[in-house]
Protein backbone atom coordinates (compact mmCIF):
# COMPACT_ATOMS: atom_id res chain seq x y z
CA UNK A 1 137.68 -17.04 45.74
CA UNK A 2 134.77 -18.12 48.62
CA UNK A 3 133.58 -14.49 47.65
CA UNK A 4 133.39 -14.75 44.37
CA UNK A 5 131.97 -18.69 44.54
CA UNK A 6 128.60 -17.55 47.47
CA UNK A 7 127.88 -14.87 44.38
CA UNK A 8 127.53 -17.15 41.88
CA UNK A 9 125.66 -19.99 44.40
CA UNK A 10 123.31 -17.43 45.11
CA UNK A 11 122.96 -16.18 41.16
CA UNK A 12 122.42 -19.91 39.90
CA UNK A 13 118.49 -20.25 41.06
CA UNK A 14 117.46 -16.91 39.82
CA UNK A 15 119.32 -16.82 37.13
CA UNK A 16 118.07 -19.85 35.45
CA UNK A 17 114.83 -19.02 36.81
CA UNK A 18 114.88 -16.31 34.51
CA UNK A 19 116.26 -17.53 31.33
CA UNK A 20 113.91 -20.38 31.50
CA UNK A 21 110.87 -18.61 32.40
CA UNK A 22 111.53 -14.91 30.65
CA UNK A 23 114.61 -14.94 28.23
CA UNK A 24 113.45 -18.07 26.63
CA UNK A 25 109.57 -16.95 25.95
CA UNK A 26 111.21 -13.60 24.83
CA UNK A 27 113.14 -15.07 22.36
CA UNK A 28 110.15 -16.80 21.40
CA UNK A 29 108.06 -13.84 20.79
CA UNK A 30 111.72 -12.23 18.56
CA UNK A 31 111.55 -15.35 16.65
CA UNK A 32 107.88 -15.48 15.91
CA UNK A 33 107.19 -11.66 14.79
CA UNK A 34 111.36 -11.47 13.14
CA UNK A 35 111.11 -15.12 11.47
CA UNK A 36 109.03 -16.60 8.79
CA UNK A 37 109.57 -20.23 6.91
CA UNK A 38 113.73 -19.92 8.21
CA UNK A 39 114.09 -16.69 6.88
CA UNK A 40 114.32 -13.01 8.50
CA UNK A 41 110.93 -11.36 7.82
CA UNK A 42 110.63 -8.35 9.78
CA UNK A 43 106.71 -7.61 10.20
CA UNK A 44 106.44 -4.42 8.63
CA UNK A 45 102.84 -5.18 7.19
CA UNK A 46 101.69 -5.22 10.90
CA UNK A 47 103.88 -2.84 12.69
CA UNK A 48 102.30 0.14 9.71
CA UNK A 49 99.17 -1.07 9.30
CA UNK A 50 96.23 1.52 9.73
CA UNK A 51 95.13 -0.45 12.75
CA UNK A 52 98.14 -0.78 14.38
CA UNK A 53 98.92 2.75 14.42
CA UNK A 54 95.21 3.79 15.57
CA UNK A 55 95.60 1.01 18.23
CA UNK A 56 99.19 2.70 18.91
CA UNK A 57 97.83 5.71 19.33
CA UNK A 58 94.96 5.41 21.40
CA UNK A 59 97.43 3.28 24.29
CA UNK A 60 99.56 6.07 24.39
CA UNK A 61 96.47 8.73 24.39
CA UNK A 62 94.64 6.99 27.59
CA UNK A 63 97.86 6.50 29.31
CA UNK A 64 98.86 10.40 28.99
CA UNK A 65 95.53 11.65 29.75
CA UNK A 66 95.20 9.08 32.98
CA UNK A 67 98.26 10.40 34.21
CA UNK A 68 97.46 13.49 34.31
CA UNK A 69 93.94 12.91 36.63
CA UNK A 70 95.81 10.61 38.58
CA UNK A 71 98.59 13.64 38.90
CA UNK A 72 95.71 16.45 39.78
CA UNK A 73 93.45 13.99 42.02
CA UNK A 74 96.65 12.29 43.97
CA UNK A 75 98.13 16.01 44.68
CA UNK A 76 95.72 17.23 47.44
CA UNK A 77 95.87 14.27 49.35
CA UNK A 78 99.57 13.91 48.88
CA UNK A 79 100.33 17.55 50.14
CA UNK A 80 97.88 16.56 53.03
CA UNK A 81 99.54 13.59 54.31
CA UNK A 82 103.39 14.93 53.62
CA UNK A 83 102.26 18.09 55.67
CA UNK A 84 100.49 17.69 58.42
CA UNK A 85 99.98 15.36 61.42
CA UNK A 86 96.52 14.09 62.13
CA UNK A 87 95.04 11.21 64.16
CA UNK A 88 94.61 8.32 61.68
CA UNK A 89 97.58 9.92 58.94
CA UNK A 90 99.28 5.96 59.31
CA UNK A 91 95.75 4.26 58.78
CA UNK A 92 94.51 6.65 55.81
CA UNK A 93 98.47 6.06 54.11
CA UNK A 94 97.50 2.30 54.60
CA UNK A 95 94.16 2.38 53.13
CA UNK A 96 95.64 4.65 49.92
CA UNK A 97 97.45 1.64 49.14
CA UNK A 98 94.55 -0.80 49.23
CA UNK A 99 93.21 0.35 45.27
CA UNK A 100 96.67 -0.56 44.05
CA UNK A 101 96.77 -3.75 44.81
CA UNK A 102 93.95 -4.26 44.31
CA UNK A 103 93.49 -6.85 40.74
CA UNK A 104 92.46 -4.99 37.45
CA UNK A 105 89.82 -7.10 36.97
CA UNK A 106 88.50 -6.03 40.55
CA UNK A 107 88.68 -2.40 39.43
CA UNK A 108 87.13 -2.70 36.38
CA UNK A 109 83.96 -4.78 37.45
CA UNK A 110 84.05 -2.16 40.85
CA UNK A 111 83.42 0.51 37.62
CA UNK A 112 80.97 -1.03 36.13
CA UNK A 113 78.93 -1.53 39.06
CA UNK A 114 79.30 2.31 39.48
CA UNK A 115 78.48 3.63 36.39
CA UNK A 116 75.37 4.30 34.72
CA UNK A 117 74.60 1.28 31.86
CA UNK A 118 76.58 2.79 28.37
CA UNK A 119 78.86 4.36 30.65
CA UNK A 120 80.90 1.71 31.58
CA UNK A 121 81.49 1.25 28.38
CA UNK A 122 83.13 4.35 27.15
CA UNK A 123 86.66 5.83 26.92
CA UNK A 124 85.70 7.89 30.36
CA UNK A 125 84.89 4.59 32.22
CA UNK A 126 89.26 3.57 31.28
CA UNK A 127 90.23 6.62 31.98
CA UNK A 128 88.58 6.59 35.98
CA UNK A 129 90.01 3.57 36.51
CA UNK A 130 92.97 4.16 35.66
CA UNK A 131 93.02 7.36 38.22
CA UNK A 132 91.13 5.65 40.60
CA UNK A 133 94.30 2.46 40.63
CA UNK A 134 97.34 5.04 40.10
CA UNK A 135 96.39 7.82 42.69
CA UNK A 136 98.87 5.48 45.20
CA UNK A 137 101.31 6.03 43.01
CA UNK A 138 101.29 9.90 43.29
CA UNK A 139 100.40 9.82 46.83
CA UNK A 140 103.30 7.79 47.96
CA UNK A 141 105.70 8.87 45.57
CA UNK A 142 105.64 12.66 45.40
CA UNK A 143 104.20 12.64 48.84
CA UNK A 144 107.26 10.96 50.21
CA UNK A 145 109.28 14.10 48.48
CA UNK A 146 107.50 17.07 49.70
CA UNK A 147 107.45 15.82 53.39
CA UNK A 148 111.33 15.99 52.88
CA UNK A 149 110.77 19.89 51.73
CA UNK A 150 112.08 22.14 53.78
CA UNK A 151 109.14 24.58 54.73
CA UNK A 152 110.97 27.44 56.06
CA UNK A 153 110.98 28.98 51.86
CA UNK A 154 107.03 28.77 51.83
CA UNK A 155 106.84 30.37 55.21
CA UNK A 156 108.92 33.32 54.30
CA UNK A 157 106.64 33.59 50.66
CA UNK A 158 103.89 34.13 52.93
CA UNK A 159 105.27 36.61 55.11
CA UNK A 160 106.03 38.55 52.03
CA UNK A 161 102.68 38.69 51.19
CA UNK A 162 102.66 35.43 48.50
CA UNK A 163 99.18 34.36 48.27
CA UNK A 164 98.42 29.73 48.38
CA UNK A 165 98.51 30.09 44.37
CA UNK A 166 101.37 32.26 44.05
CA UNK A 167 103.48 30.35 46.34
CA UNK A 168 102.24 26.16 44.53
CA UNK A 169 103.05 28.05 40.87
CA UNK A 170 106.70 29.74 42.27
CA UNK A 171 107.95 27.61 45.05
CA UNK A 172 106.09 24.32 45.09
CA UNK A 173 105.57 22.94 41.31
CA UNK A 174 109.51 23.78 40.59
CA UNK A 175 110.75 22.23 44.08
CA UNK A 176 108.29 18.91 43.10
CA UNK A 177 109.04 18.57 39.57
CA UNK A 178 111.51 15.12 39.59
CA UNK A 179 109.25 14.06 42.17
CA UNK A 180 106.25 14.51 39.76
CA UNK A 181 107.81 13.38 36.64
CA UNK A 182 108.85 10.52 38.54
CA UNK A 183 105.31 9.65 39.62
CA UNK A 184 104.21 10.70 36.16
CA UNK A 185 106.71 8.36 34.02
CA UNK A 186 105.37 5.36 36.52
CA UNK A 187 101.66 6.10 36.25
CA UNK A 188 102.40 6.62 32.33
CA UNK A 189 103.96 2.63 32.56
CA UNK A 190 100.42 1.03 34.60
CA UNK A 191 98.31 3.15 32.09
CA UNK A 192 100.08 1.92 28.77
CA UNK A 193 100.29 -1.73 29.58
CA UNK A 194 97.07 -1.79 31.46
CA UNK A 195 95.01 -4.90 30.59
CA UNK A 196 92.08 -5.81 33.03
CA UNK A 197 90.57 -2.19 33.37
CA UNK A 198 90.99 -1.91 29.37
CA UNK A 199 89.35 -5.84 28.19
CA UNK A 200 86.42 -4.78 30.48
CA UNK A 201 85.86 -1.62 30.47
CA UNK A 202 86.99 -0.69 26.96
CA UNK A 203 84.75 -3.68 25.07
CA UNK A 204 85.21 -4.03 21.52
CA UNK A 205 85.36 -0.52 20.92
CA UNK A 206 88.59 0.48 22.76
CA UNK A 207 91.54 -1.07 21.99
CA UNK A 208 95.55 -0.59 23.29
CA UNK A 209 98.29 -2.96 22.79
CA UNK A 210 98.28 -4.87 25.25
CA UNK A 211 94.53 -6.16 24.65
CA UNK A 212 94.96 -6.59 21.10
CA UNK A 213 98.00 -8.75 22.00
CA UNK A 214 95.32 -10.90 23.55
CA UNK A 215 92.73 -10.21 21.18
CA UNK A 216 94.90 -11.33 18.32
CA UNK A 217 96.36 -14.57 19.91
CA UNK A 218 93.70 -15.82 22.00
CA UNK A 219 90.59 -15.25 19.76
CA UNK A 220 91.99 -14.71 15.90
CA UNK A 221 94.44 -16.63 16.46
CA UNK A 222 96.78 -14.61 14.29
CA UNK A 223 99.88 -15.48 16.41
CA UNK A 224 102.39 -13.67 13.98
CA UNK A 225 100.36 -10.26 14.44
CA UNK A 226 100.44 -11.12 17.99
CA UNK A 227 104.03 -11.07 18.32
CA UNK A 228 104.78 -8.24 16.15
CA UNK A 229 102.78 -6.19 18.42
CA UNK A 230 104.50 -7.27 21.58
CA UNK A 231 107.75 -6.22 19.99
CA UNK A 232 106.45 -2.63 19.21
CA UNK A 233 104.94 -3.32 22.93
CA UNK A 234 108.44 -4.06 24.23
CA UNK A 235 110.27 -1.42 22.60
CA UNK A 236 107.53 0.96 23.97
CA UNK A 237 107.73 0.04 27.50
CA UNK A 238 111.80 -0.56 27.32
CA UNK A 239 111.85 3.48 26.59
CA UNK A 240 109.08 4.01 29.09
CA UNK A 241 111.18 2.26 32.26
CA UNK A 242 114.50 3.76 31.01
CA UNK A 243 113.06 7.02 31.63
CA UNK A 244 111.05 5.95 35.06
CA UNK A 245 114.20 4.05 36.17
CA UNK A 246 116.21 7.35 35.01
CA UNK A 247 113.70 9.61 37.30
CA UNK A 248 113.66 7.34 40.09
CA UNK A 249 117.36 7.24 40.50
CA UNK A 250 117.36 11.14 40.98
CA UNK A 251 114.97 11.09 43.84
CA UNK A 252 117.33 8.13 45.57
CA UNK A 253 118.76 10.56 47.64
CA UNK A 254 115.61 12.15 49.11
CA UNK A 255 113.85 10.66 52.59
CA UNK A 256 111.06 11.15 54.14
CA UNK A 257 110.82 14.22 57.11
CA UNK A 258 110.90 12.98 60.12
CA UNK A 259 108.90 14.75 63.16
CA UNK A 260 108.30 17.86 60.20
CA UNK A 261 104.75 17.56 60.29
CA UNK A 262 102.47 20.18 62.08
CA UNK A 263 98.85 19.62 63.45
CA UNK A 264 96.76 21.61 60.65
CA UNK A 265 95.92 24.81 62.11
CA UNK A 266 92.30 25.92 62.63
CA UNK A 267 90.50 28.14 60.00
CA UNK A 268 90.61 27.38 56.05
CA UNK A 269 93.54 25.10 56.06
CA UNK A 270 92.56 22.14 58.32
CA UNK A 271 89.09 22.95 56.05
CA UNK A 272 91.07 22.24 52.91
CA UNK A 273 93.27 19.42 55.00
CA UNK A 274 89.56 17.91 55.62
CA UNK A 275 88.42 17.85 52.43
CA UNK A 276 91.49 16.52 50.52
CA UNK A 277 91.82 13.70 53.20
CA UNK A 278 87.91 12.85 53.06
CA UNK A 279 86.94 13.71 50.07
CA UNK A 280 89.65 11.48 48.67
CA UNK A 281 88.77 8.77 50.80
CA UNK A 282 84.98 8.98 49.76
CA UNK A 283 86.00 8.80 46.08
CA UNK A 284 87.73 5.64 46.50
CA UNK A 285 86.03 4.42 48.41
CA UNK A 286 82.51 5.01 46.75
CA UNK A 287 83.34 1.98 44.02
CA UNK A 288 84.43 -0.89 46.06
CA UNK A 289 81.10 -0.11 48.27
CA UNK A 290 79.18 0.21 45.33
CA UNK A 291 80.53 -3.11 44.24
CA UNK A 292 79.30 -4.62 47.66
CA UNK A 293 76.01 -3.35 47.34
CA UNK A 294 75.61 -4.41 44.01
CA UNK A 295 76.97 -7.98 44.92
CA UNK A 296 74.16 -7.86 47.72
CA UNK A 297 71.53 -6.92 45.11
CA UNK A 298 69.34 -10.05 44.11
CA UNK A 299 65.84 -9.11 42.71
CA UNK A 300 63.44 -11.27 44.52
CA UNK A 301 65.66 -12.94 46.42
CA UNK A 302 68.02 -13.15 49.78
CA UNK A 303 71.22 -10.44 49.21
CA UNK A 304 73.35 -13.36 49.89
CA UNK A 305 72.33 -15.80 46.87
CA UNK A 306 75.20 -14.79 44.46
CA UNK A 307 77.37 -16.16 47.34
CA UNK A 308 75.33 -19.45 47.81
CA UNK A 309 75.63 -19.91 44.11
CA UNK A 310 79.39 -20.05 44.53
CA UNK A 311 78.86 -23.41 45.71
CA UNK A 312 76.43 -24.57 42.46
CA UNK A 313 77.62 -26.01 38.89
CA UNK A 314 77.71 -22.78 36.30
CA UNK A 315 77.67 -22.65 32.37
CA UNK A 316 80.51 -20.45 33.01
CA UNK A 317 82.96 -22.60 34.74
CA UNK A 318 84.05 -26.10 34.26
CA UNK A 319 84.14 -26.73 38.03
CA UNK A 320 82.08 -24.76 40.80
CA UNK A 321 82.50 -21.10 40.89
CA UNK A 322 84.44 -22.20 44.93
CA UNK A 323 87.14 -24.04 43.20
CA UNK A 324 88.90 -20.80 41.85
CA UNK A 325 88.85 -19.58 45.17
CA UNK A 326 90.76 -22.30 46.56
CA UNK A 327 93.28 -22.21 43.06
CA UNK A 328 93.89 -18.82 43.89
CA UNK A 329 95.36 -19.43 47.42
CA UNK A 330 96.83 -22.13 46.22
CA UNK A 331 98.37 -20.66 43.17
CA UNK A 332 99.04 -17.30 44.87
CA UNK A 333 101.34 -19.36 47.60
CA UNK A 334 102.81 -20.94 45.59
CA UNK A 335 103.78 -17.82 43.81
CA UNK A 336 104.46 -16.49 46.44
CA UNK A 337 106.93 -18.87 47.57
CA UNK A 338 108.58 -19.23 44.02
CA UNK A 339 109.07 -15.10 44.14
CA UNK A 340 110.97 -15.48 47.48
CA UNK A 341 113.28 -18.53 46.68
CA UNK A 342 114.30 -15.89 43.77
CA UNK A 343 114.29 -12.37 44.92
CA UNK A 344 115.92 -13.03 48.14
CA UNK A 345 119.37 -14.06 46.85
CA UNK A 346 119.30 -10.93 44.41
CA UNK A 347 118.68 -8.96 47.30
CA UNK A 348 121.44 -10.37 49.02
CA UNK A 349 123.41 -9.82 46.34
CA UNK A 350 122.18 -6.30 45.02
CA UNK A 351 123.28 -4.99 48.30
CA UNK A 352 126.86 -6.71 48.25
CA UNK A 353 127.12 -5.06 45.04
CA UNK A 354 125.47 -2.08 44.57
CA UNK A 355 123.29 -3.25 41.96
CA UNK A 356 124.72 -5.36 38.91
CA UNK A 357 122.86 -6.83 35.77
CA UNK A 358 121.04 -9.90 38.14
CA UNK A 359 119.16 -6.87 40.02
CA UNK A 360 118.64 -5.05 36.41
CA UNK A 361 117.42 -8.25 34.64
CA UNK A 362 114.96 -9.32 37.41
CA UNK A 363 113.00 -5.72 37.29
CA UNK A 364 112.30 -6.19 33.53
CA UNK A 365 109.27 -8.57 34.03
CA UNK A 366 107.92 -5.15 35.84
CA UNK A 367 108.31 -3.22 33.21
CA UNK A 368 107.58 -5.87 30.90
CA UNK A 369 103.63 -6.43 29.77
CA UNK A 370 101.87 -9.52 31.60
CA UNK A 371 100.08 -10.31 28.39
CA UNK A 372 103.02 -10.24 26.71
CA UNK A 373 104.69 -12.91 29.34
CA UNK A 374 101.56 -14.62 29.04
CA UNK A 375 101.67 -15.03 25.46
CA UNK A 376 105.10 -15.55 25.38
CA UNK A 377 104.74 -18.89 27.65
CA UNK A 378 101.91 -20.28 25.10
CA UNK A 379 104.58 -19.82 22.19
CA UNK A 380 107.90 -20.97 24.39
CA UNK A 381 106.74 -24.26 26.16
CA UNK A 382 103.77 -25.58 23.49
CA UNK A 383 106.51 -28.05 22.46
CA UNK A 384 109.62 -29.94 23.82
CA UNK A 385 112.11 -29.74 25.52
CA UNK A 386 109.39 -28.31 28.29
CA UNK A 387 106.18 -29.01 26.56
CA UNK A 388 104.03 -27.33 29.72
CA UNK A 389 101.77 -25.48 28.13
CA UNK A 390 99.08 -27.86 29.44
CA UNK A 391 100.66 -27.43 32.60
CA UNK A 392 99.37 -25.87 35.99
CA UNK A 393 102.60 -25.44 36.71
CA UNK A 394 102.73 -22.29 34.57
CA UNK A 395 100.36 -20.21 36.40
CA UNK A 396 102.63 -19.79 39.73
CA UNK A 397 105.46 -19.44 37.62
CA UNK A 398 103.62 -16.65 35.73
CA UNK A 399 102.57 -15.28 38.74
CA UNK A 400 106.09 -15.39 40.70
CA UNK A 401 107.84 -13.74 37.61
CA UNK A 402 105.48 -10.55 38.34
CA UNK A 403 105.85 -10.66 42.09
CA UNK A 404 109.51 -11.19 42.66
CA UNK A 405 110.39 -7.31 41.74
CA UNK A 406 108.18 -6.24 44.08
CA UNK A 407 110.06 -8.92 46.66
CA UNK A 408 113.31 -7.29 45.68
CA UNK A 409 112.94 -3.66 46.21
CA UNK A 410 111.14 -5.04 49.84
CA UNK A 411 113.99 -6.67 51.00
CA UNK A 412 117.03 -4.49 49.98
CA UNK A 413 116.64 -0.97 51.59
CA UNK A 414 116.11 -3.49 54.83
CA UNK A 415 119.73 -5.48 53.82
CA UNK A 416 121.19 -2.35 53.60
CA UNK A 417 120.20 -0.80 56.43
CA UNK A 418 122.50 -3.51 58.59
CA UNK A 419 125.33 -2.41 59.88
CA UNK A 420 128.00 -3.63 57.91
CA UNK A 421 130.19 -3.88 61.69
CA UNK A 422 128.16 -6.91 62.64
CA UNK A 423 129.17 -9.16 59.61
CA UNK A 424 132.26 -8.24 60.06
CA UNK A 425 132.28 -9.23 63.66
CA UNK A 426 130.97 -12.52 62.64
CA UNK A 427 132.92 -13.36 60.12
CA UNK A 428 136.13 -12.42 62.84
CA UNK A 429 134.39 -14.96 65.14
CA UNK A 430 134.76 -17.90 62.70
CA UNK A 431 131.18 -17.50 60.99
CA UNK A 432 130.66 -18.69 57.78
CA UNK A 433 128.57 -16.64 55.08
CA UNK A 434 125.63 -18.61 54.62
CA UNK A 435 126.09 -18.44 58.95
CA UNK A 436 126.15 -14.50 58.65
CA UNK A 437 123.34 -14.63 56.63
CA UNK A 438 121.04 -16.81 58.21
CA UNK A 439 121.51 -15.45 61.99
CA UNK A 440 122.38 -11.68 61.64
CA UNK A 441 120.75 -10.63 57.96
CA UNK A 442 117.39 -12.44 58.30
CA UNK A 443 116.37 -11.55 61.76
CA UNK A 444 116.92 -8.19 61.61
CA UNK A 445 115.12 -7.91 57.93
CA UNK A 446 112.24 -10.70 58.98
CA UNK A 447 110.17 -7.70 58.71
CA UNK A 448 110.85 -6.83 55.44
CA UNK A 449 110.60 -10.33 54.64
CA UNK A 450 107.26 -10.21 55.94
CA UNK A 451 106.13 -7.44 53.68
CA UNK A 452 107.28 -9.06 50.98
CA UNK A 453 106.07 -12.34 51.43
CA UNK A 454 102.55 -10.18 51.89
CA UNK A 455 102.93 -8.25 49.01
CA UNK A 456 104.38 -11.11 46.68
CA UNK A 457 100.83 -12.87 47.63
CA UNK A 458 98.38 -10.06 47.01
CA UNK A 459 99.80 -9.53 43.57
CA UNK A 460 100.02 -12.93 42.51
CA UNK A 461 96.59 -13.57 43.90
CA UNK A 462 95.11 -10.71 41.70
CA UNK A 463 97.37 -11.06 38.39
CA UNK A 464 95.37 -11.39 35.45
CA UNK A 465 97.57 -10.58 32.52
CA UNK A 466 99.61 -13.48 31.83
CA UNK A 467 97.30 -15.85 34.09
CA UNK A 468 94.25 -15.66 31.36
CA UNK A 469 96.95 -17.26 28.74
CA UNK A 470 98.18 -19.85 31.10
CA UNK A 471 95.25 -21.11 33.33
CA UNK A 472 93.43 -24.16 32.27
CA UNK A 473 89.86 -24.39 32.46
CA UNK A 474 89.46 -26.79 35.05
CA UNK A 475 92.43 -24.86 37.26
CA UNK A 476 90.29 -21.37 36.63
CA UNK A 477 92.11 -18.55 38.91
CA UNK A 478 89.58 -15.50 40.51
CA UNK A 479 90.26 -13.32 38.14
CA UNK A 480 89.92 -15.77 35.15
CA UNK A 481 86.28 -16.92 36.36
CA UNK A 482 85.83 -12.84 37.28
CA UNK A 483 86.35 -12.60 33.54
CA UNK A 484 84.40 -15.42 32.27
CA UNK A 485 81.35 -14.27 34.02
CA UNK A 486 81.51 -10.93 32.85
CA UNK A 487 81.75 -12.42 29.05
CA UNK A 488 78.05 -13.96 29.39
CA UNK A 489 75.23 -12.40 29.22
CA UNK A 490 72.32 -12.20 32.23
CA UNK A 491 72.26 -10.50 35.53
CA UNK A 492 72.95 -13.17 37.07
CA UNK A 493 76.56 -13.83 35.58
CA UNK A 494 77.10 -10.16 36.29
CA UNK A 495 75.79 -10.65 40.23
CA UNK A 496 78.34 -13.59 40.75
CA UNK A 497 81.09 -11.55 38.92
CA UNK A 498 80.78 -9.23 41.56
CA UNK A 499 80.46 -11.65 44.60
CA UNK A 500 84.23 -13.41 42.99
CA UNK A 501 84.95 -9.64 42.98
CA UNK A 502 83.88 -8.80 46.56
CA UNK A 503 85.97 -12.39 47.85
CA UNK A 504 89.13 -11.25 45.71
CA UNK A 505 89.19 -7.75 47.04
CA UNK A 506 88.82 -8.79 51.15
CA UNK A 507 91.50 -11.10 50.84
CA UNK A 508 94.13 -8.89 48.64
CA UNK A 509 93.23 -5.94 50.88
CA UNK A 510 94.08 -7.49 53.69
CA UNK A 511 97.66 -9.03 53.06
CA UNK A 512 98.18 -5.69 51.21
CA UNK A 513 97.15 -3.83 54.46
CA UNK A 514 98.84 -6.48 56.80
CA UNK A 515 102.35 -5.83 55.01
CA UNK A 516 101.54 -2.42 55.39
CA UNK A 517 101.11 -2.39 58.60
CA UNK A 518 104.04 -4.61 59.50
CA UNK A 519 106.53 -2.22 57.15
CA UNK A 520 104.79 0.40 59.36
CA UNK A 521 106.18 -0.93 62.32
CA UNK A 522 109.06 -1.57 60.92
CA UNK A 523 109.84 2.70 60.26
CA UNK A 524 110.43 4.80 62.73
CA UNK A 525 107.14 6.77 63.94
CA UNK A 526 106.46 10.16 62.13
C-alpha cells in the first residue's frame, strides 16, 4: 500500500502538469476545428481544400527529400567515428551535436548569411538546413549501431576478394537497415514539423503545416482553419512517432562496441577516414562562421557596432535589443527548472515500472508540433478559469513542456543502471523511499542529472515554436527578437539579427557541449 501510495505522490505533479498545460490546450484545438455554434462541424472545407492539400504535400515532400541528404551526408562520418579510433573521436562526437541544438531560428539566419541573395530564399535553402540540423541524428543514431557490428563478416568479404562497394551494398546496408530507418523515421519527424528553418527560409513562397498553423492564427487570424490544420498536423505526426517509437524499440537491445575500434590504417582508408571526419566538420562548420563574419561586417564602421547597438532603443523591439538576452536566461531557467520538477519523478517511476502511460504521455509534447502547443495555449487560457494568456508565465511553461522529454530519456538509462542490491540493502536497514531515493539514486545519477539539467536549458533557451505565440512584446525571448529583426527591412536589422544569432548560438553550444562532456565522463572510455 506505501508502494502503491510513493507512485501516485510522485505521478500527482506531472500529471497535472500535463493535463493543465497539454491535455487541456489539446482539447482546445479538438473543440475549435470539431465544434461550431454547439454543434459537431467537422472541418472538411479546410482539411480538402486545394491549399491544404498543396500545403500537405509540400511538408511531407521537404521532409522526405531532407532525410534522405541528411541520411547520405551523416553516413561517412558516422562509419568514421563507429570505426575507428583517432585522437580527438570524443571532441569531434561533441561538436556533431552542437548544430542540433542549436535554435531553428539560429540555423536559418546562419543560411541566409551563407547563401547567395535569392538563394536563401528557395526550396534548396529548407532543404540544407534541414541536413545541416539532422546530420546528429544519423551520426549518433546509426553510428551508435554499426560500432556494435561485429567486423569479423566484412573482413572475411574482403579476403574473398569483395571490393568497399560490394561489401556496403551486401553486408553493410542490410546489417544497418533498423538502424537507418530508425534515424530516417526521426529525421522524417524534425523535417515535417520544422518551423524556424521553414518561416525564414521558405518566405511566402514555401509553405508546410506547421507555418501555416502560424500563418493562419497569428496573421489572418482565421483561428478555425488554424485548428483544423493542427488536427491533420496531429494525426500526421501521431503516425510519424508510432513508427519512430516502433523503430526505436527494435534497436533497444543494441550498445555501443566497446574497445572495437582500430587506429585507421595508412593508405586510402585513413585518406577516406580524413576526409569524412574533416570534410564534415568544414561543412558545418562553414555556416555558423559565416554567420560570425557576417555579424562582424559593418560597412563604414567598427565590426563590433551590431553588438553596441544591442544596448540602443530599436523600431524592432519594445525594450532594448539586451533585454531578450537577459529573458532568455531567465526564461530558459526557469524552464529548465519546471522540466526537472516533472521529468524526474517519471523517471523514477519509468524505471520502477518499465514504462507505463505517465512515461508514454510525457514524450507526446516531442512528437507533438511546438506551434501547435503554442497555438493551443492562445486558444486554452485566453479566458477563465486560467485567463494567462497575457501571462509571462506561459513562456517557461511552453518551454519546460518541450524540454522535459529530453530530461526523461537523460535520467532513466542512469536510474536503471543502479544496482537494484543497494535499495534493497537500504530499505533492510530501516530506509525510507523518499531516503533511498535521495542518498543512493541521486548521487550516483547526479551526472545524468547534470546533462539533463544542461540539455533541458539549451533547448528551452533556443525554442521558438510555441514561444512566438506566447511571448509578450515587452518579455521578447532571443529567438522572438531574432525573428522580428529579420521581418524588417535594412541591413542593419539583418546585421543585429545575426549578432542575437551569434549570442544565442555561444551560449546553447556551450551547455549543449558541457552536458556532453559531463555524459562523456559519465561512459566508460572507448
Amino acid at each position: 500500500m506505501s508502494g502503491r501510495t510513493g507512485r501516485l505522490a510522485l505521478a500527482t505533479v506531472p500529471a497535472c502538469f500535463l493535463a493543465v498545460f497539454f491535455a487541456w490546450p489539446l482539447a482546445a484545438i479538438l473543440e475549435r476545428s470539431l465544434v461550431v455554434e454547439g454543434r459537431l462541424d467537422l472541418p472538411f472545407d479546410v482539411l480538402t481544400s486545394r491549399s491544404t492539400l498543396d500545403v500537405a504535400w509540400f511538408t511531407a515532400w521537404q521532409a522526405t527529400v531532407s532525410t534522405v541528404l541528411a541520411l547520405a551526408a551523416g553516413l561517412p562520418l558516422a562509419w568514421a567515428i563507429a570505426r575507428f579510433a583517432f585522437r580527438g573521436r570524443r571532441l569531434v562526437e561533441a561538436l556533431v551535436l552542437v548544430p542540433f541544438v542549436l535554435p531553428t531560428v539560429v540555423v536559418a539566419t546562419a543560411f541566409v548569411a551563407l547563401l547567395p541573395d535569392g538563394v536563401e530564399r528557395t526550396v534548396w535553402a529548407i532543404l540544407l538546413a534541414h541536413v545541416f540540423f539532422n546530420v546528429a541524428v544519423v551520426v549518433r543514431l546509426v553510428g551508435s549501431y554499426w560500432g556494435a557490428l561485429d567486423a569479423r563478416a566484412w573482413d572475411a568479404a574482403a579476403t574473398l576478394g569483395a571490393g568497399p562497394g560490394r561489401r556496403f551494398r551486401s553486408l553493410t546496408l542490410p546489417a544497418l537497415a533498423p538502424a537507418l530507418a530508425a534515424a530516417a523515421s526521426i529525421v522524417f519527424l524534425f523535417c515535417f514539423t520544422s518551423f524556424g528553418v521553414v518561416v525564414i527560409l521558405g518566405g511566402p513562397r514555401f509553405a508546410t503545416l506547421e507555418t501555416e498553423i502560424y500563418n493562419q492564427a497569428a496573421r489572418a487570424f482565421d483561428l478555425r482553419t488554424a485548428a483544423a490544420l493542427a488536427l491533420l498536423q496531429l494525426a500526421a505526426v501521431a503516425v510519424v512517432v508510432a513508427v519512430a517509437g516502433r523503430l526505436e524499440r527494435r534497436l533497444g537491445g543494441t550498445r555501443p562496441a566497446r574497445g572495437a575500434r582500430a587506429r585507421p590504417p595508412a593508405g586510402r582508408e585513413r585518406a577516406w577516414v580524413t576526409l569524412a571526419v574533416g570534410g564534415s566538420l568544414a561543412l558545418l562548420a562553414l555556416p555558423l562562421v559565416t554567420l560570425v563574419e557576417r555579424s562582424l561586417a559593418v560597412p563604414g564602421g567598427h565590426g563590433l557596432d551590431h553588438y553596441r547597438r544591442l544596448a540602443e532603443e530599436t523600431p524592432a523591439l519594445l525594450v532594448v535589443p539586451w533585454h531578450a538576452i537577459v529573458n532568455s536566461l531567465l526564461f530558459a531557467a526557469l524552464a529548465a527548472a519546471i522540466a526537472l520538477a516533472v521529468g524526474i519523478p517519471v523517471a523514477v517511476l519509468a524505471v520502477r515500472s518499465a514504462g507505463g502511460p505517465l512515461d508514454t504521455l510525457v514524450m507526446l509534447p516531442l512528437g507533438a508540433s511546438a506551434v501547435m502547443l503554442g497555438f493551443g495555449f492562445l486558444l486554452a487560457f485566453a479566458d477563465p478559469p486560467l485567463a494567462l494568456r497575457g501571462s509571462v508565465v506561459l513562456v517557461p511553461v511552453a518551454q519546460a513542456l518541450v524540454a522535459t522529454p529530453f530530461v526523461v530519456r537523460s535520467l532513466s538509462p542512469a536510474l536503471r543502471s543502479v544496482d537494484p542490491r543497494l535499495r534493497e540493502a537500504a530499505a533492510v536497514l530501516g530506509a525510507t523511499p523518499v531516503r533511498v531515493r535521495r542518498e543512493i539514486d541521486m548521487p550516483l545519477a547526479a551526472r545524468a542529472l547534470a546533462v539533463a539539467a544542461g540539455l533541458a536549458f539549451a533547448i528551452a533557451l533556443g525554442e521558438f515554436g510555441a514561444t512566438v505565440f506566447v511571448a509578450q512584446a515587452e518579455w521578447p525571448t532571443l529567438p522572438v527578437a531574432i525573428f522580428r529583426f529579420l521581418g524588417r527591412p535594412g541591413a542593419e536589422n539583418v546585421g543585429q539579427a545575426m549578432a542575437l544569432c551569434v549570442v544565442l548560438m555561444t551560449l546553447t553550444a556551450a551547455g549543449a557541449v558541457a552536458a556532453d562532456r559531463v555524459l562523456g565522463r559519465r561512459r566508460a572510455p572507448s
